[in-house]
Protein backbone atom coordinates (compact mmCIF):
# COMPACT_ATOMS: atom_id res chain seq x y z
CA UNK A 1 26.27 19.52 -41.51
CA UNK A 2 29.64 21.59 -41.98
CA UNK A 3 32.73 19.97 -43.40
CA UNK A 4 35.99 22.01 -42.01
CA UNK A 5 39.60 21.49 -42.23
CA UNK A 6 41.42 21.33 -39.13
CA UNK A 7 45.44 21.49 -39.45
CA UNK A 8 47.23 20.22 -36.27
CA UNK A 9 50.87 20.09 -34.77
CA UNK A 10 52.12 18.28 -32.24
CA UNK A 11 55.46 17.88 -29.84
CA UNK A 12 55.16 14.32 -27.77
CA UNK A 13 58.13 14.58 -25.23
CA UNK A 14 59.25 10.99 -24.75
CA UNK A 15 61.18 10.68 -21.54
CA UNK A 16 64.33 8.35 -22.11
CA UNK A 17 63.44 7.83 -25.89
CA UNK A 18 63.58 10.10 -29.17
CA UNK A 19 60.55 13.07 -29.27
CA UNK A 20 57.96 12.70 -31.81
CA UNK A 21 56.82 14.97 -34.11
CA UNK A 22 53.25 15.02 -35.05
CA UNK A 23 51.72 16.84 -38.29
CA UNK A 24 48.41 15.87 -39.57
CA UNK A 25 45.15 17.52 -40.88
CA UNK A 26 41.40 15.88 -39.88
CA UNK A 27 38.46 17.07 -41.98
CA UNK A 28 35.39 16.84 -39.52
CA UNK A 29 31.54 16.72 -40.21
CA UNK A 30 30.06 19.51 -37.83
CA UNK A 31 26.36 18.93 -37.24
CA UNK A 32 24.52 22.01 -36.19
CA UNK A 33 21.33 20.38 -34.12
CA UNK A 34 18.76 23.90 -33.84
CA UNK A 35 17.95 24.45 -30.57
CA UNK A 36 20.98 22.50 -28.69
CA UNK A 37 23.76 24.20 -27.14
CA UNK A 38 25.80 20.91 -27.78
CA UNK A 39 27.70 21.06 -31.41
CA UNK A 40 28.66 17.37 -32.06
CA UNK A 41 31.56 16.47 -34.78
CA UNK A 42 32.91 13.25 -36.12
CA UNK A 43 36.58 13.38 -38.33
CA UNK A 44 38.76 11.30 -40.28
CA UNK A 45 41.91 12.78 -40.84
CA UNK A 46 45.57 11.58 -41.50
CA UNK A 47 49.48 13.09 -40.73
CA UNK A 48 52.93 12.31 -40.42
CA UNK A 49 54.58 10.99 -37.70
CA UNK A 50 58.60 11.70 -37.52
CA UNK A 51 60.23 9.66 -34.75
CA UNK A 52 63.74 8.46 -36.65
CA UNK A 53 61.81 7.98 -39.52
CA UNK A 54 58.66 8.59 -40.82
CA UNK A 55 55.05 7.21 -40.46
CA UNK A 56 51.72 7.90 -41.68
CA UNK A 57 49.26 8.11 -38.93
CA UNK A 58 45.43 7.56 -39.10
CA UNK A 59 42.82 9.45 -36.95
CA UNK A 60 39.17 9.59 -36.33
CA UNK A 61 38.15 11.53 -33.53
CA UNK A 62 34.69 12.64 -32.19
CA UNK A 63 33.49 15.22 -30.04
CA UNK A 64 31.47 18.11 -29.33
CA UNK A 65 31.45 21.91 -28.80
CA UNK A 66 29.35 23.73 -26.22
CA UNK A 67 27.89 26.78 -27.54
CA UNK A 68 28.39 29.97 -24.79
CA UNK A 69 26.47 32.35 -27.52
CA UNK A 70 30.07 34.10 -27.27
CA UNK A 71 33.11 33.75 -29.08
CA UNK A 72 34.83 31.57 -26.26
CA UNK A 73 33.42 27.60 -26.70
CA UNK A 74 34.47 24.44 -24.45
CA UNK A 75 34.96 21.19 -26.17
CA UNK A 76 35.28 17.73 -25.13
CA UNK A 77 37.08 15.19 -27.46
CA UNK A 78 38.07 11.57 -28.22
CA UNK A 79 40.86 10.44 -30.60
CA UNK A 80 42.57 7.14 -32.01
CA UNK A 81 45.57 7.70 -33.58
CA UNK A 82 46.81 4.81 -35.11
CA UNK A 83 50.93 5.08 -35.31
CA UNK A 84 52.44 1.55 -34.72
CA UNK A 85 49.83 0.84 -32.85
CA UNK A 86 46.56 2.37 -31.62
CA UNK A 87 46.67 5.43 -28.81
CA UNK A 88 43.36 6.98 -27.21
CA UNK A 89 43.68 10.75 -26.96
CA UNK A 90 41.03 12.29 -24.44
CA UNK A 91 41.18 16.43 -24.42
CA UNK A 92 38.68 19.08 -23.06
CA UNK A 93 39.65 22.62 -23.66
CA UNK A 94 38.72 26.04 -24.89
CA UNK A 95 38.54 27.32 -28.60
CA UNK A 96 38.90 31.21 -28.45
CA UNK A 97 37.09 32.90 -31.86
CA UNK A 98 38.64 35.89 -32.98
């Protein structure tokens, strides 16, 4: 198990409302299974919100990286976010390794 620190930024464009601002930092476990090309993580983490005024948001996401034995690795990944309310982020993408 690896614990990392993961800094994030965000720009929500809300149509007919003010934009919102995300900031927040998430500090997942990494679990390195030998043998699996499937890297699994679990994170709390926490940020600022700025929407008019400011809010502290809440996270805890979960997902997992697919090892390419390369420096280019897909992931697939679930997040609540809890800002005045609860919102269910789903993302699949591409981390590039320099």
């Amino acid at each position: 198990v690896r614990l990392a620190v993961w800094p994030s930024y965000a720009h929500v464009f809300v149509d007919g409302g003010h934009d919102v601002e995300l900031f927040g930092v998430d500090f997942p476990f990494v679990f390195g299974i030998e043998g699996s090309v499937l890297t699994p993580y679990v994170a709390p983490g926490l940020g600022l919100a700025f929407y008019g005024d400011t809010t502290l948001k809440l996270n805890v996401i979960g997902g997992t990286f697919v090892e390419t034995g390369g420096p280019v690795r897909p992931f697939a990944e679930l997040a609540l976010r809890f800002i005045r309310g609860t919102f269910v982020d789903l993302l699949a993408g591409v981390v590039f390794e320099l």
